[in-house]
Protein backbone atom coordinates (compact mmCIF):
# COMPACT_ATOMS: atom_id res chain seq x y z
CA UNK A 1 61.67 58.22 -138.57
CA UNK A 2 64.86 57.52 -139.78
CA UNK A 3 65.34 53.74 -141.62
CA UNK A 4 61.46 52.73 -141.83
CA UNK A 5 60.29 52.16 -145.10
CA UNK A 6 56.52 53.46 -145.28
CA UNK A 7 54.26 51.85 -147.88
CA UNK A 8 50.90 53.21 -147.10
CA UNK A 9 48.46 53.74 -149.60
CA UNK A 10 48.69 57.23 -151.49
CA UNK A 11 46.39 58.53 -153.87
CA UNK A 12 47.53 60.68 -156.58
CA UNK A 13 46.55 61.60 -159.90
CA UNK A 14 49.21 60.73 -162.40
CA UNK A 15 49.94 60.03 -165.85
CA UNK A 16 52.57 57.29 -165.22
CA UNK A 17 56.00 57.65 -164.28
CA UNK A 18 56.80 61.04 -163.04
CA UNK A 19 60.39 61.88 -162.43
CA UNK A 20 59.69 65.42 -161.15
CA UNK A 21 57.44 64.53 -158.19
CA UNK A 22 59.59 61.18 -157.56
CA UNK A 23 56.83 58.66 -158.92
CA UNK A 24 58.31 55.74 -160.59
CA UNK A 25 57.87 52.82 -162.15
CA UNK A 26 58.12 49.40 -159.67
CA UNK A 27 57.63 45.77 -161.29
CA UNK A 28 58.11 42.48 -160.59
CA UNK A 29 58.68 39.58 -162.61
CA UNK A 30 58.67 36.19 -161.23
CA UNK A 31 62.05 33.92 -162.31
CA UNK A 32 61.87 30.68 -161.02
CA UNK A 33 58.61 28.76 -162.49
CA UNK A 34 58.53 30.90 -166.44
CA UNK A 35 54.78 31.69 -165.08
CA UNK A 36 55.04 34.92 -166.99
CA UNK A 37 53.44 36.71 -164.26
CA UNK A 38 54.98 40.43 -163.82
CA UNK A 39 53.39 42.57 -161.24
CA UNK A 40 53.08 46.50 -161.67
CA UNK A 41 52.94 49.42 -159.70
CA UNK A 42 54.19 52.92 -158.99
CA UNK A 43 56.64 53.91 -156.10
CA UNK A 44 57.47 57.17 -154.64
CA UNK A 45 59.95 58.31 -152.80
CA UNK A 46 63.03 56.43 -154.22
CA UNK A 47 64.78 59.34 -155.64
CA UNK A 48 66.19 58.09 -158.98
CA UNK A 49 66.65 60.97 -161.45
CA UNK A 50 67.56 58.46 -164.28
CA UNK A 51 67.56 54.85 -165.47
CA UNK A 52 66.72 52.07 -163.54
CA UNK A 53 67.95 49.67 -160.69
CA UNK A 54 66.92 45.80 -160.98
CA UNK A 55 67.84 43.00 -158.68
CA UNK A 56 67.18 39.28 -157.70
CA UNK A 57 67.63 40.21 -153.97
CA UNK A 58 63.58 40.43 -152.80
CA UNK A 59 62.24 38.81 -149.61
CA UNK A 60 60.54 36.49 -149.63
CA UNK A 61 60.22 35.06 -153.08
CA UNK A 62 63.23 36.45 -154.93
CA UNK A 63 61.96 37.59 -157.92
CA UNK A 64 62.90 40.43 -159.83
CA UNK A 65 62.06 43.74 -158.94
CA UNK A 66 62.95 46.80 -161.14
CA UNK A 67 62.50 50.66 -160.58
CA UNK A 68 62.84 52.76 -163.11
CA UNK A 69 62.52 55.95 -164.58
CA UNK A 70 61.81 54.44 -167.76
CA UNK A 71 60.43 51.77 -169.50
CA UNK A 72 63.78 50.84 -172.08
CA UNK A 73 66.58 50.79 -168.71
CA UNK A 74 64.06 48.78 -166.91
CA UNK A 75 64.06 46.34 -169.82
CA UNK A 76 67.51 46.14 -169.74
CA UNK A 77 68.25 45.87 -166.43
CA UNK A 78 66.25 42.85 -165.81
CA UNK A 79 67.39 40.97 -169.22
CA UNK A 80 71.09 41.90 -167.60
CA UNK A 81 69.91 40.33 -164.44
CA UNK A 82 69.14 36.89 -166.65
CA UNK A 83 71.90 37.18 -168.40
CA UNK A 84 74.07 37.02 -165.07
CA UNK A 85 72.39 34.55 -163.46
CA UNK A 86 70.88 36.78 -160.37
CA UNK A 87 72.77 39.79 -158.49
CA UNK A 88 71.80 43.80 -158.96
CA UNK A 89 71.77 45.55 -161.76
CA UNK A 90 71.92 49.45 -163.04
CA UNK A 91 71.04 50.94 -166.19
CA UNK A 92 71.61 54.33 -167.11
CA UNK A 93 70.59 55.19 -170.87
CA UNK A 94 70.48 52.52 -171.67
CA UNK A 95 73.49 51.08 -171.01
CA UNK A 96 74.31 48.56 -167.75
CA UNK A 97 76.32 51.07 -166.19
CA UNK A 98 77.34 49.17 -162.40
CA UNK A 99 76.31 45.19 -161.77
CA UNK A 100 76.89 42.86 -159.11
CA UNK A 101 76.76 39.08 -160.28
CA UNK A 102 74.88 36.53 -158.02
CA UNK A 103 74.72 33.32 -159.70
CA UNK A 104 74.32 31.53 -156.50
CA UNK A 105 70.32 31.38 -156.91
CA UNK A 106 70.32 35.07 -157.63
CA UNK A 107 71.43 35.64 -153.79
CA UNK A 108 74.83 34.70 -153.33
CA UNK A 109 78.45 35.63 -155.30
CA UNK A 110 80.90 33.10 -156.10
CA UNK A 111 83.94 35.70 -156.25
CA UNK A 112 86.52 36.82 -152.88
CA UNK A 113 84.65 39.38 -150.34
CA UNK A 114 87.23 42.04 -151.76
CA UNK A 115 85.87 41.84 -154.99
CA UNK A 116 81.79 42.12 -153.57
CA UNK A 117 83.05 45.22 -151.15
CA UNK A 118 84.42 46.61 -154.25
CA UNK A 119 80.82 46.18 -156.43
CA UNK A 120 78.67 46.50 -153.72
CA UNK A 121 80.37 50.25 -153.15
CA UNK A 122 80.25 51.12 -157.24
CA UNK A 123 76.61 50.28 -156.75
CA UNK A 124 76.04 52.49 -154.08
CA UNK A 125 78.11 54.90 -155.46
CA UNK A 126 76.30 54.96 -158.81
CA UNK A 127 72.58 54.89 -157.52
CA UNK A 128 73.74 58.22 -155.85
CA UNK A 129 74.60 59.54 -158.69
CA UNK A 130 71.20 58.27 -160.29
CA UNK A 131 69.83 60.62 -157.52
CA UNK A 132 68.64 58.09 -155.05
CA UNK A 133 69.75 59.31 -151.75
CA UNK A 134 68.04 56.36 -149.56
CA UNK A 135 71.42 54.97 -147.15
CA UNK A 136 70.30 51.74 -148.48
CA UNK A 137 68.24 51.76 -151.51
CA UNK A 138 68.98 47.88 -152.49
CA UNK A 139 67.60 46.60 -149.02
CA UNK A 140 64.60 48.90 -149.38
CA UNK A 141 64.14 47.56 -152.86
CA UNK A 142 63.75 44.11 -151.74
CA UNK A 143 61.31 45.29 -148.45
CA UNK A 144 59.08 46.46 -151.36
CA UNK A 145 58.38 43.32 -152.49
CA UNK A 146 58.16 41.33 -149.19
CA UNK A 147 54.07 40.40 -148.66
CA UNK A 148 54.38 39.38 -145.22
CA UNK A 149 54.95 42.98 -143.71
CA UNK A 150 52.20 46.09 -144.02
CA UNK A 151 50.61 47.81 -145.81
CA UNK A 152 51.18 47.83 -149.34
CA UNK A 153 53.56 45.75 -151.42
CA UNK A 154 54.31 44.58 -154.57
CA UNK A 155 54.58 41.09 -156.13
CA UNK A 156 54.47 39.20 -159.38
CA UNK A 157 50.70 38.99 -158.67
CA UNK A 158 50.43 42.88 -158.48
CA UNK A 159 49.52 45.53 -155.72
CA UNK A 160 48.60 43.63 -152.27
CA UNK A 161 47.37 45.13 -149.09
CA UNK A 162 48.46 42.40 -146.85
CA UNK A 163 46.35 43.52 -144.03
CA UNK A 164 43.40 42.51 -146.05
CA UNK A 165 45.10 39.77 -148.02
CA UNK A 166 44.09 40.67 -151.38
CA UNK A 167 45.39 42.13 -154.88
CA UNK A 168 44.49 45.76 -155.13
CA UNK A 169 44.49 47.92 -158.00
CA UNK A 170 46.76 50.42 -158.81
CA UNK A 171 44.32 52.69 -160.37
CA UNK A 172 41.15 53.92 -158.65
C-alpha cells in the first residue's frame, strides 16, 4: 500500500551489502551520552545505487542512522553529520555531495525557511539520483529507527522485534 513502511522480518542468505538485490547496509550510532554503542543491520528496499545517506533526524532517540552502499561514504557521512552539529547528510564517493545543517540538537536549522526549501529539495533531488526512489526516503529513514512501532527496527542496541521486546540477531 502506498506510504507504509514494512519492516517484517526477511530471511535471506547474503554476503553483506548487496547493491544488486537492494540489500544495504543500516547503522546506528548513538550521539548524545559517547556510549560507543552503534547498532547494525541490513535494509532492503531503499533503492540507493551509490554512497550513503546519514542523518540526526530518528524518532525517538535521535541518533544517527546511516544507509549505505558502502562502508567508506557511510563513514563519512556520519563524521560530516558531527562535524555540522546534526542535520542530513549525503555521500557519494566519497565525497559529501548534498547536506542540510541542523545544529539545533541535530533537529532544527538556524538559517531563513528559503534557504531549508532550497536544501531540503537538493537532498531530495540528489538521493534520486543515488537511485532511491522512496517519495520520502529521509522520513522513512528515521521510522527505521523508531522502537515503539512493529516489527523490526533498528537502534544503537541492534536489531529489536518490539513485539517481543528484545534484541535479535541479524544473522540466523
Amino acid at each position: 500500500m502506498g506510504g507504509e513502511l514494512l519492516t517484517d522480518e526477511l530471511v535471506e542468505e547474503i554476503s553483506g551489502i548487496e547493491i544488486a538485490r537492494d540489500i544495504l547496509e543500516i547503522s546506528v550510532l548513538e550521539r548524545h551520552h559517547y556510549s560507543g554503542n552503534i547498532g547494525l543491520g541490513f535494509v532492503k528496499g531503499f533503492g540507493l545505487k551509490t554512497g550513503a545517506v546519514a542523518s540526526t533526524i530518528a524518532h525517538d532517540s535521535h541518533n544517527i542512522v546511516v544507509i549505505g552502499t558502502n562502508e567508506e561514504d557511510m563513514a563519512l557521512a556520519c563524521n560530516r553529520l558531527k562535524a555540522i552539529g546534526g542535520g542530513i547528510v549525503l555521500c557519494n564517493g566519497n565525497e559529501v555531495t548534498s547536506e542540510l545543517e541542523l545544529p539545533i540538537a541535530g533537529l532544527m536549522s538556524d538559517k531563513e525557511l528559503d534557504y531549508v526549501i532550497i536544501k531540503q529539495k537538493e537532498l531530495g533531488d540528489n538521493i534520486s539520483v543515488m537511485g532511491c526512489k522512496l517519495p520520502a526516503p529521509f522520513i522513512a529513514m528515521s521510522f527505521l529507527a523508531l522502537p515503539v512501532i512493529p516489527k523490526l527496527k533498528i537502534t544503537d542496541k541492534g536489531l529489536v522485534d518490539v513485539e517481543k521486546r528484545k534484541i535479535v540477531s541479524v544473522f540466523l
